[in-house]
N, C-alpha and C. Protein backbone atom coordinates (compact mmCIF):
# COMPACT_ATOMS: atom_id res chain seq x y z
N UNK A 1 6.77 8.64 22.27
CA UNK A 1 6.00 7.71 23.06
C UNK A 1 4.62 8.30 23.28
N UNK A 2 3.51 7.37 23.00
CA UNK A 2 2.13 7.60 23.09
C UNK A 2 1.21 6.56 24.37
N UNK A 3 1.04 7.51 25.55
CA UNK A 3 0.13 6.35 26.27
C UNK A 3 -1.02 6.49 25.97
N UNK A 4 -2.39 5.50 25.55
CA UNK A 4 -3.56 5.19 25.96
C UNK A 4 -3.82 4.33 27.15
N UNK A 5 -4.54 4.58 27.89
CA UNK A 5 -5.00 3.89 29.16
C UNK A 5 -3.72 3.32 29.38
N UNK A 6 -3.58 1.84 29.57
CA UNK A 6 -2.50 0.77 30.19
C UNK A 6 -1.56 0.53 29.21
N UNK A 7 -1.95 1.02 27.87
CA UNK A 7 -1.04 1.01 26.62
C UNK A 7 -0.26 1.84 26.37
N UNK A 8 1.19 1.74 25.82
CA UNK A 8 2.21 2.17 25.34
C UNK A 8 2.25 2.17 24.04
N UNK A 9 2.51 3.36 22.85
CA UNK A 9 3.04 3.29 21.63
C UNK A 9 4.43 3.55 21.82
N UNK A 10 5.41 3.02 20.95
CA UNK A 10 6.56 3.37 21.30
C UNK A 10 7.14 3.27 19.39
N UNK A 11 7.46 4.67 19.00
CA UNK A 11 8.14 4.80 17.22
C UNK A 11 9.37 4.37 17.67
N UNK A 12 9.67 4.38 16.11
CA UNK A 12 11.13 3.93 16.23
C UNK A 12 11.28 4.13 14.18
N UNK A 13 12.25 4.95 14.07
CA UNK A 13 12.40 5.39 12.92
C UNK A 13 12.50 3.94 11.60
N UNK A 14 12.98 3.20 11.95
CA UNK A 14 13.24 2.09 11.54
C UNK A 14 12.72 0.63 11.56
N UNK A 15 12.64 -0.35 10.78
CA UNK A 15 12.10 -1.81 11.54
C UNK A 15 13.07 -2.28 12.72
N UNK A 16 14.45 -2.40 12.29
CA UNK A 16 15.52 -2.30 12.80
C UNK A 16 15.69 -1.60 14.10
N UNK A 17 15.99 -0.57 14.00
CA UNK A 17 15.61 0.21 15.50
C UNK A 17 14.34 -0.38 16.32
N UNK A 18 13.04 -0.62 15.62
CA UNK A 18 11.96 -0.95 16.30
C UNK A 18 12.21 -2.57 16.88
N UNK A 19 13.01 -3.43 16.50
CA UNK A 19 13.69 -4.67 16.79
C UNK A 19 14.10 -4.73 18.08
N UNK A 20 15.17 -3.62 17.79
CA UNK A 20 16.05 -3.60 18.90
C UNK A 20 15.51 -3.04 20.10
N UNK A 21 14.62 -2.31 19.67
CA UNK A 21 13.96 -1.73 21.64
C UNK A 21 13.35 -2.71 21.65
N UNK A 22 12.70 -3.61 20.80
CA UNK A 22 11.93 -4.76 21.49
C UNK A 22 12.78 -5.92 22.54
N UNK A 23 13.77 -6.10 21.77
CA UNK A 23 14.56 -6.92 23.13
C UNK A 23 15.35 -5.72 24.20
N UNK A 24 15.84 -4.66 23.76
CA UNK A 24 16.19 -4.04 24.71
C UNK A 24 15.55 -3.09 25.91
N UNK A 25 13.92 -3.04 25.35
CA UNK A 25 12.99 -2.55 26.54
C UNK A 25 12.28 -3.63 26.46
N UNK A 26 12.32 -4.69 26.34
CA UNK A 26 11.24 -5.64 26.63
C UNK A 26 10.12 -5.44 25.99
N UNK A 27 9.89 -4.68 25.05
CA UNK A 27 8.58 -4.27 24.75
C UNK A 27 7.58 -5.91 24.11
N UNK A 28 6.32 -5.59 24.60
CA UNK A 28 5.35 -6.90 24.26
C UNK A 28 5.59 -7.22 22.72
N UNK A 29 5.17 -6.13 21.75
CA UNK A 29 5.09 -6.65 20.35
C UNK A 29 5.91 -5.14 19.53
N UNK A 30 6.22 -5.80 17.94
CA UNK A 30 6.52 -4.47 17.17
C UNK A 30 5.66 -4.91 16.08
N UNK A 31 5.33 -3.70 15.38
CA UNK A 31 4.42 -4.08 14.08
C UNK A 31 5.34 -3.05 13.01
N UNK A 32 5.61 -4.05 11.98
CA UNK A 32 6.53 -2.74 10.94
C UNK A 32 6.39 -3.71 9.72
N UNK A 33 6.89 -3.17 8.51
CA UNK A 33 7.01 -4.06 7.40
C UNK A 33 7.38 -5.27 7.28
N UNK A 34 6.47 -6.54 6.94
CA UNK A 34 6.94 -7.70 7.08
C UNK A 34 8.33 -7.77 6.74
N UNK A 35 9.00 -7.68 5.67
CA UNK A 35 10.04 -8.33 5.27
C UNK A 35 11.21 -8.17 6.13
N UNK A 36 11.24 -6.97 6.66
CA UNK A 36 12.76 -6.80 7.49
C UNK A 36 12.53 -7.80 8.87
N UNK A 37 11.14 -7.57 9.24
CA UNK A 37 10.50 -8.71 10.42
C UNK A 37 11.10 -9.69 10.35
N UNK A 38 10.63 -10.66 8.88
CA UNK A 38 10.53 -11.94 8.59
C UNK A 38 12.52 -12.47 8.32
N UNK A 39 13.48 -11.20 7.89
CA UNK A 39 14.52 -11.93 7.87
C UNK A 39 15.55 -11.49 9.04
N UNK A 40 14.78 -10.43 9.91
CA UNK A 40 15.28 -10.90 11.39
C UNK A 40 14.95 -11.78 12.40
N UNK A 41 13.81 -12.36 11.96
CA UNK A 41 13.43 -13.67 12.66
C UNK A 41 13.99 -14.67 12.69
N UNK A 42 14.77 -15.00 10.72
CA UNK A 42 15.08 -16.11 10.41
C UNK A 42 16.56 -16.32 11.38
N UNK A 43 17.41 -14.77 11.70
CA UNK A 43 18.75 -15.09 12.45
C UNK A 43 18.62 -15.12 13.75
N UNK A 44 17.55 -14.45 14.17
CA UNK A 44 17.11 -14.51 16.14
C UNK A 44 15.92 -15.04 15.67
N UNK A 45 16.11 -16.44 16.57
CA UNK A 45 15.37 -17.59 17.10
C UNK A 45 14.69 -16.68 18.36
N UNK A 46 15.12 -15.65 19.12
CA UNK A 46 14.02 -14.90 20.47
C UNK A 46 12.59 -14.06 19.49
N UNK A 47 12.91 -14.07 18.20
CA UNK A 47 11.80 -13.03 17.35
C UNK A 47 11.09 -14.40 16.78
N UNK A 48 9.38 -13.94 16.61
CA UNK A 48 8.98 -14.97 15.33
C UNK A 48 8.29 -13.45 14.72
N UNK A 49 7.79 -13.71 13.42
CA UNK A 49 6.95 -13.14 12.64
C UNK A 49 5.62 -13.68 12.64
N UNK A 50 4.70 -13.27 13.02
CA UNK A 50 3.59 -13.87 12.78
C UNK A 50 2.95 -13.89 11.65
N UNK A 51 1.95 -14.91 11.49
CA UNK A 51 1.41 -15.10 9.83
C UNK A 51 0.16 -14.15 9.68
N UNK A 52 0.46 -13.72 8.39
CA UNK A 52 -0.85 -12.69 8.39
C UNK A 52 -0.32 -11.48 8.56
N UNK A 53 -1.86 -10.41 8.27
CA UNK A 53 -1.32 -8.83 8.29
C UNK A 53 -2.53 -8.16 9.26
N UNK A 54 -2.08 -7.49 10.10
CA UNK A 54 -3.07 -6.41 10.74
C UNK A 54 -3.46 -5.25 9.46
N UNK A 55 -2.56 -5.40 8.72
CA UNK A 55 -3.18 -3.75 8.23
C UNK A 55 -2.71 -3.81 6.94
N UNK A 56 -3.24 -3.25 5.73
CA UNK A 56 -3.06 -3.29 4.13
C UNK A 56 -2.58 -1.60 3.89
N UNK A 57 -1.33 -1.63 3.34
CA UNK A 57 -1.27 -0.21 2.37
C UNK A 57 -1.55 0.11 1.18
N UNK A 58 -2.51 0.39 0.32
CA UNK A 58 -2.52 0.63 -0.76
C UNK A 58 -2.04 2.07 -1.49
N UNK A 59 -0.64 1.97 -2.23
CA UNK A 59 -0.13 3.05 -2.08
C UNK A 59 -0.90 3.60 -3.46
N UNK A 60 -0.81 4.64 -3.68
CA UNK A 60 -1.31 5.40 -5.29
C UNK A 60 -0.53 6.53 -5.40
N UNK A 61 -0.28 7.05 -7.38
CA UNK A 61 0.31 8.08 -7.19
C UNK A 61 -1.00 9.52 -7.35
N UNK A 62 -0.31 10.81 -7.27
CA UNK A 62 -1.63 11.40 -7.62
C UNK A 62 -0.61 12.80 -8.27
N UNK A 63 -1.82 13.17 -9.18
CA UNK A 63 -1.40 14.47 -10.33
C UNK A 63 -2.50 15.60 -10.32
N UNK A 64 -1.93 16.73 -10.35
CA UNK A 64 -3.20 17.64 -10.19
C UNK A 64 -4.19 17.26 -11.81
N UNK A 65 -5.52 17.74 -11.28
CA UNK A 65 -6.00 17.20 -13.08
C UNK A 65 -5.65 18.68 -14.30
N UNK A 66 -6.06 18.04 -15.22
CA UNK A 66 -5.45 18.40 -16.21
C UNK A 66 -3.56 17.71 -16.55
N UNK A 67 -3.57 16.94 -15.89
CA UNK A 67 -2.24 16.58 -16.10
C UNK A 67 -1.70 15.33 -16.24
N UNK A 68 -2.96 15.23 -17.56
CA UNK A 68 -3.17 13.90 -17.87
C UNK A 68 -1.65 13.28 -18.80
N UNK A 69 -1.04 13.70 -19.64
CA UNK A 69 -0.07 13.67 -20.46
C UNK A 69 1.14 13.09 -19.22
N UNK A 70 1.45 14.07 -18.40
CA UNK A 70 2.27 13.91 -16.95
C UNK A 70 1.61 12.47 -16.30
N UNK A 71 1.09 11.78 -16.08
CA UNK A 71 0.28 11.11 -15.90
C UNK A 71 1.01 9.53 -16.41
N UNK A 72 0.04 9.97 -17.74
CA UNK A 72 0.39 8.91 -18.81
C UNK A 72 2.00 8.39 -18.77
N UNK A 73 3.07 9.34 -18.88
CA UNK A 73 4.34 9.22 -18.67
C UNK A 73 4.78 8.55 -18.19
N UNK A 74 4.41 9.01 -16.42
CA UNK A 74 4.71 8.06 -15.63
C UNK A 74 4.63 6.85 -15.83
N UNK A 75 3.47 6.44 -15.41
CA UNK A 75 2.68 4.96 -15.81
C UNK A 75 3.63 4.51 -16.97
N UNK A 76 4.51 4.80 -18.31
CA UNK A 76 4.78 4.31 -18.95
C UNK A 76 6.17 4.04 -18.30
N UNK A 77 6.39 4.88 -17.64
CA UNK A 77 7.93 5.02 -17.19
C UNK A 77 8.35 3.69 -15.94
N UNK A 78 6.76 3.45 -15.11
CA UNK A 78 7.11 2.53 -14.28
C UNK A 78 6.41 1.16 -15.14
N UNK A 79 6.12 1.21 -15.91
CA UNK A 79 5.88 -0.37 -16.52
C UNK A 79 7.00 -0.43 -17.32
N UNK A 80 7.79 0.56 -17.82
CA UNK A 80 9.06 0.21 -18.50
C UNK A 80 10.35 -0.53 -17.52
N UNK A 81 10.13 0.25 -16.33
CA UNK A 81 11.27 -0.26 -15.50
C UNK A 81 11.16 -1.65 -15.07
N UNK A 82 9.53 -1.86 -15.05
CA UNK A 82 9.41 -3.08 -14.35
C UNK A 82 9.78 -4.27 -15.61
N UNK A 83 9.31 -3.80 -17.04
CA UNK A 83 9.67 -4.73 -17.59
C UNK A 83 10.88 -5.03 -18.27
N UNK A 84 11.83 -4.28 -17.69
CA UNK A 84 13.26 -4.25 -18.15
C UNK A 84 14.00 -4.55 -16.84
N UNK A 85 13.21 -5.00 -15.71
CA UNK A 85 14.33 -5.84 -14.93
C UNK A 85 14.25 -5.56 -13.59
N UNK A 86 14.50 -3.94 -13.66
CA UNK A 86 14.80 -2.88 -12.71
C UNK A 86 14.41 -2.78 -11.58
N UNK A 87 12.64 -3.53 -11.61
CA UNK A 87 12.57 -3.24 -10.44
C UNK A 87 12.62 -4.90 -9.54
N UNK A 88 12.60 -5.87 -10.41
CA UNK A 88 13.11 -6.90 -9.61
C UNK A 88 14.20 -6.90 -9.32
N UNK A 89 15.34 -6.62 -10.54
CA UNK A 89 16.81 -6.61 -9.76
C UNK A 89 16.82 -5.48 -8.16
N UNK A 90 15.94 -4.23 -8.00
CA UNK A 90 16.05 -3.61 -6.88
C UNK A 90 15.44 -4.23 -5.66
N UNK A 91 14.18 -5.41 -6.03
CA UNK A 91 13.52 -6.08 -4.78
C UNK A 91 14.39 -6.78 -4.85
N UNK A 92 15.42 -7.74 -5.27
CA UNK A 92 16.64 -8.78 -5.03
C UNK A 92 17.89 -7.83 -4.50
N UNK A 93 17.95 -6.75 -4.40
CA UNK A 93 19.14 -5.73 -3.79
C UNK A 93 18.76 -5.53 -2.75
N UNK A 94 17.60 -5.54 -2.13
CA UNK A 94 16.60 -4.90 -1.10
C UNK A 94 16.65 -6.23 -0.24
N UNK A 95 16.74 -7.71 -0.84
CA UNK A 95 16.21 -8.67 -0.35
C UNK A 95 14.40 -8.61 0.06
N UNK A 96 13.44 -7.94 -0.63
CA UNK A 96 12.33 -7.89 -0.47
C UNK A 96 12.30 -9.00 -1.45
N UNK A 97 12.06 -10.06 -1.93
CA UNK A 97 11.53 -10.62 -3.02
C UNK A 97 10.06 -11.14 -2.69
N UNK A 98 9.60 -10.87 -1.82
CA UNK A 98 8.24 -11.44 -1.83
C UNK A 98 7.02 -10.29 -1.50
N UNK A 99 7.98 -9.32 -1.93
CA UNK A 99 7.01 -7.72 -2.09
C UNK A 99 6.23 -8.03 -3.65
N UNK A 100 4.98 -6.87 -3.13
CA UNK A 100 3.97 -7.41 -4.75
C UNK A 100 4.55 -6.17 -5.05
N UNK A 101 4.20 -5.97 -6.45
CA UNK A 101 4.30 -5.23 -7.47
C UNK A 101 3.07 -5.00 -8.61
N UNK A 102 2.82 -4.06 -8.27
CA UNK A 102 1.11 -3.82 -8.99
C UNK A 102 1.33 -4.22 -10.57
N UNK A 103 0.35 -4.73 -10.82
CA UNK A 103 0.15 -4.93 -12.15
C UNK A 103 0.17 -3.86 -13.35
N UNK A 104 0.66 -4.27 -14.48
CA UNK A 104 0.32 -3.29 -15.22
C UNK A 104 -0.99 -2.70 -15.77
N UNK A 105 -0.87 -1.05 -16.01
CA UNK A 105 -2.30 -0.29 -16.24
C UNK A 105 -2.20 -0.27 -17.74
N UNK A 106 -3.85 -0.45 -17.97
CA UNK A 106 -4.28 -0.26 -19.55
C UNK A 106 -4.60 1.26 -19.45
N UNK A 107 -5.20 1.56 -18.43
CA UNK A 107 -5.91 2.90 -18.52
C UNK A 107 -5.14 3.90 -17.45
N UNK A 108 -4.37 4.79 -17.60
CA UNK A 108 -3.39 5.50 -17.21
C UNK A 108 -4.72 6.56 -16.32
């Protein structure tokens, strides 16, 4: 727990956990990854999700340089998975289906 002035931060390892102190401390708002938000909303009618995002992650990977070959690999390794299924069948296991998925790279 983090106070600023009249404000409370309050973690919570989880979206889930962060859910549940919201009805169980009353807390005003939770902010966590839409999707677990959006399909605990759909079963508790006391939650909405609001539309829109406070905040963008743009994730990246990173390689020391010279390690361009290591690099290249990768990048081949995750456009292979994606185009063999893998990683939609894992956003449909996840129930994320409306997670993006970066496009594929020409230039590794």
């Amino acid at each position: 727990m983090r106070r600023r002035g009249r404000n409370t931060s309050v973690f919570a390892p989880t979206s889930q956990v962060a859910l549940e102190l919201l009805l169980r401390d009353r807390l005003e708002v939770v902010a966590s990854v839409r999707q677990p938000l959006e399909l605990y909303a759909r079963d508790h009618a006391v939650v909405r999700a609001f539309p829109g995002r406070f905040i963008a992650i743009k994730q990246a990977i990173a390689a020391p340089r010279g390690r361009d070959e290591a690099l290249a690999h990768l990048v081949r390794f995750i456009e292979e998975m994606e185009a063999s299924g893998f990683v939609a069948a894992a956003r449909a296991r996840s129930g994320q289906h409306d997670a993006a998925v970066a496009p594929n790279s020409d230039n590794p």
